[in-house]
C-alpha atoms as a PDB file:
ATOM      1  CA  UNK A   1       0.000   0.000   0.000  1.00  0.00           C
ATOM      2  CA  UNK A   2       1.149   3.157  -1.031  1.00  0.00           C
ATOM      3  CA  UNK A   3       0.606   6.534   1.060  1.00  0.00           C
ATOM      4  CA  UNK A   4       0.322   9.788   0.260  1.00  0.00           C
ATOM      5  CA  UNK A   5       0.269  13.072   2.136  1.00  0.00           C
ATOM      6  CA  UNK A   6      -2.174  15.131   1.061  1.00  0.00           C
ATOM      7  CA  UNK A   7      -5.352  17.593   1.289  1.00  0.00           C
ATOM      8  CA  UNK A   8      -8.509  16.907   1.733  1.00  0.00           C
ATOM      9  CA  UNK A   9     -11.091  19.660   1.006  1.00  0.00           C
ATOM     10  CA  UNK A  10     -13.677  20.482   3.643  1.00  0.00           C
ATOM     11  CA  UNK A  11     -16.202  23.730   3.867  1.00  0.00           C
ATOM     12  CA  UNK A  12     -18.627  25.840   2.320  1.00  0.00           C
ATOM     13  CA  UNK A  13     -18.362  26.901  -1.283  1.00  0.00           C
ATOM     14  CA  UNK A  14     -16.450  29.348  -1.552  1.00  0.00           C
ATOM     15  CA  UNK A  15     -14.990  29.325   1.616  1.00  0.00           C
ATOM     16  CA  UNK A  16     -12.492  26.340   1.846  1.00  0.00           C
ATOM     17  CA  UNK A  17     -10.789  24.487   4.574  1.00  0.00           C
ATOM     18  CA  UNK A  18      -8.176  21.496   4.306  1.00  0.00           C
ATOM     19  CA  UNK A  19      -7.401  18.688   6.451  1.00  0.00           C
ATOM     20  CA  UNK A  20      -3.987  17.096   5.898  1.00  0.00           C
ATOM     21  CA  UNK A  21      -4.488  14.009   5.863  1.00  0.00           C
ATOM     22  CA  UNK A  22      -2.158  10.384   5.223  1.00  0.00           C
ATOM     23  CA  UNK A  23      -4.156   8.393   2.747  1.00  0.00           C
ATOM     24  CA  UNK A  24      -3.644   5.387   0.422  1.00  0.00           C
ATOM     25  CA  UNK A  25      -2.830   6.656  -3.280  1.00  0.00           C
ATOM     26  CA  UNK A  26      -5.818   4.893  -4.310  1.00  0.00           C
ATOM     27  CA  UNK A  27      -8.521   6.389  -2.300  1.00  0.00           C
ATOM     28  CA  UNK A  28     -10.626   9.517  -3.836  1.00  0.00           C
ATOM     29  CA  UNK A  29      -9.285  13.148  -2.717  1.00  0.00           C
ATOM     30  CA  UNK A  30     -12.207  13.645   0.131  1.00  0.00           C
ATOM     31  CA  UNK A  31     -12.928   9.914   1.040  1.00  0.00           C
ATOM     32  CA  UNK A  32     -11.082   7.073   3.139  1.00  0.00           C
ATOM     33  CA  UNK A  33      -8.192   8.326   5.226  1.00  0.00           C
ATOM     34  CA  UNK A  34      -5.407   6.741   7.937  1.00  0.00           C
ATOM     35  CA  UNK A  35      -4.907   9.595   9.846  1.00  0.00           C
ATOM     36  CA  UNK A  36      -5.183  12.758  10.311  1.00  0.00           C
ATOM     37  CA  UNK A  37      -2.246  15.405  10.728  1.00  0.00           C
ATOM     38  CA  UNK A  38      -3.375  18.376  10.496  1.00  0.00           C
ATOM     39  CA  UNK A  39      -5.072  21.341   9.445  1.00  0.00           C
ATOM     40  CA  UNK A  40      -4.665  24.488   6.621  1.00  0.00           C
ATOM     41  CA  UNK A  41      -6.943  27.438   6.381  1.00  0.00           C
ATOM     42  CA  UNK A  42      -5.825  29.273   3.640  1.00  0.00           C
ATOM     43  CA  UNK A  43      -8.827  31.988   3.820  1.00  0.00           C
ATOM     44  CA  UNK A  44      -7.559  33.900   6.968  1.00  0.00           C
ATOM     45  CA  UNK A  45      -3.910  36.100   6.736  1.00  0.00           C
ATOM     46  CA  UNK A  46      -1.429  34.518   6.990  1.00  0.00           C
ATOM     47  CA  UNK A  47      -2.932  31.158   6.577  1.00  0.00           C
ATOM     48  CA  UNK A  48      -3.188  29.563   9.439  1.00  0.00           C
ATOM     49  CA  UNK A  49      -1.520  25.991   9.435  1.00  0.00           C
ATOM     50  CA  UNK A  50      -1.615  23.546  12.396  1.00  0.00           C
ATOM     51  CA  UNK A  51       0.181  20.476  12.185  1.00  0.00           C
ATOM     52  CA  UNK A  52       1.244  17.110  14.218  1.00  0.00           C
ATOM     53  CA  UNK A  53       4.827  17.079  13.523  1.00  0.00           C
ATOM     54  CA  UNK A  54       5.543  13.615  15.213  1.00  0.00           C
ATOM     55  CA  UNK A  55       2.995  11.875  13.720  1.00  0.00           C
ATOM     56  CA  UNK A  56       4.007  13.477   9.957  1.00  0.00           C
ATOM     57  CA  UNK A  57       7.835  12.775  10.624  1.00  0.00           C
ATOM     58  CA  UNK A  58       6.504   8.935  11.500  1.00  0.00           C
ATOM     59  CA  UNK A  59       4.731   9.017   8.359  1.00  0.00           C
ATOM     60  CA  UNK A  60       7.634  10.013   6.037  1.00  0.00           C
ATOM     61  CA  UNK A  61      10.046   7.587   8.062  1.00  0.00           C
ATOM     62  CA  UNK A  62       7.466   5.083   6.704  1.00  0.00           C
ATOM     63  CA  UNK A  63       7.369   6.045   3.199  1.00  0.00           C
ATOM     64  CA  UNK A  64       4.922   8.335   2.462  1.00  0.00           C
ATOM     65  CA  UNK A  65       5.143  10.871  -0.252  1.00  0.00           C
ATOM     66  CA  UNK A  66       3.853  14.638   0.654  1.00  0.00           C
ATOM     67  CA  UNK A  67       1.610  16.168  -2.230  1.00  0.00           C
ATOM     68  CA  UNK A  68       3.180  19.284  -3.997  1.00  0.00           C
ATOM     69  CA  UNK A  69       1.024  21.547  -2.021  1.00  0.00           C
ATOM     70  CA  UNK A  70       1.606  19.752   1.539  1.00  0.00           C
ATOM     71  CA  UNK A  71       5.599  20.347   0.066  1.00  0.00           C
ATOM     72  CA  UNK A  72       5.142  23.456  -0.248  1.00  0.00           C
ATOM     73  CA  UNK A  73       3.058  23.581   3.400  1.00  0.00           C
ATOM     74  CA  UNK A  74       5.732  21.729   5.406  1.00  0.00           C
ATOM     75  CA  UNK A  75       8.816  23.718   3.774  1.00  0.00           C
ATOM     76  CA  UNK A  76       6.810  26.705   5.134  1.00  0.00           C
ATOM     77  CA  UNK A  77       6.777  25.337   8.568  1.00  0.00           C
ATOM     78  CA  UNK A  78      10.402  24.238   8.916  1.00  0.00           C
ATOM     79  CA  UNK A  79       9.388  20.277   8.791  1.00  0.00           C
ATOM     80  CA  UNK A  80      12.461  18.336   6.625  1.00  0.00           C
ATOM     81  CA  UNK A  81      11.574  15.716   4.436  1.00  0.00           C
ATOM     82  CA  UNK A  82      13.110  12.478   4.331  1.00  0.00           C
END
């Protein structure tokens, strides 16, 4: 099984709010995920960004490839990737 780091998109229209979530590659952008890790709310400034660095360090120890955007999100945050 292959995982994936990545946003899931939750809110009104117009008004949108991402989870960051560890999911299998397969699964569809808003359904099934593992875990959790976080949160990005890209309509207040700055953009506020909450995440679980343990549990995202665990996740790329184990494999898991971060989305361009989560990248982008974690570079932002000072988080290395393996």
């Amino acid at each position: 099984m292959s995982v994936r780091i990545r946003l899931t998109r939750q809110g009104t229209k117009k008004k949108p709010f991402y989870r960051i979530v560890a999911a299998d590659i397969e699964s569809p952008r808003d359904g099934r995920f593992l875990e959790l890790l976080g949160t990005y709310n890209p309509m207040i400034e700055p953009a506020a960004i909450t995440l679980k660095e343990d549990r995202i360090k665990y996740w790329l120890d184990e494999g898991a490839k971060p989305s361009t955007t989560v990248q982008s999100l974690l570079k932002r945050q000072g988080i290395p990737q393996a």
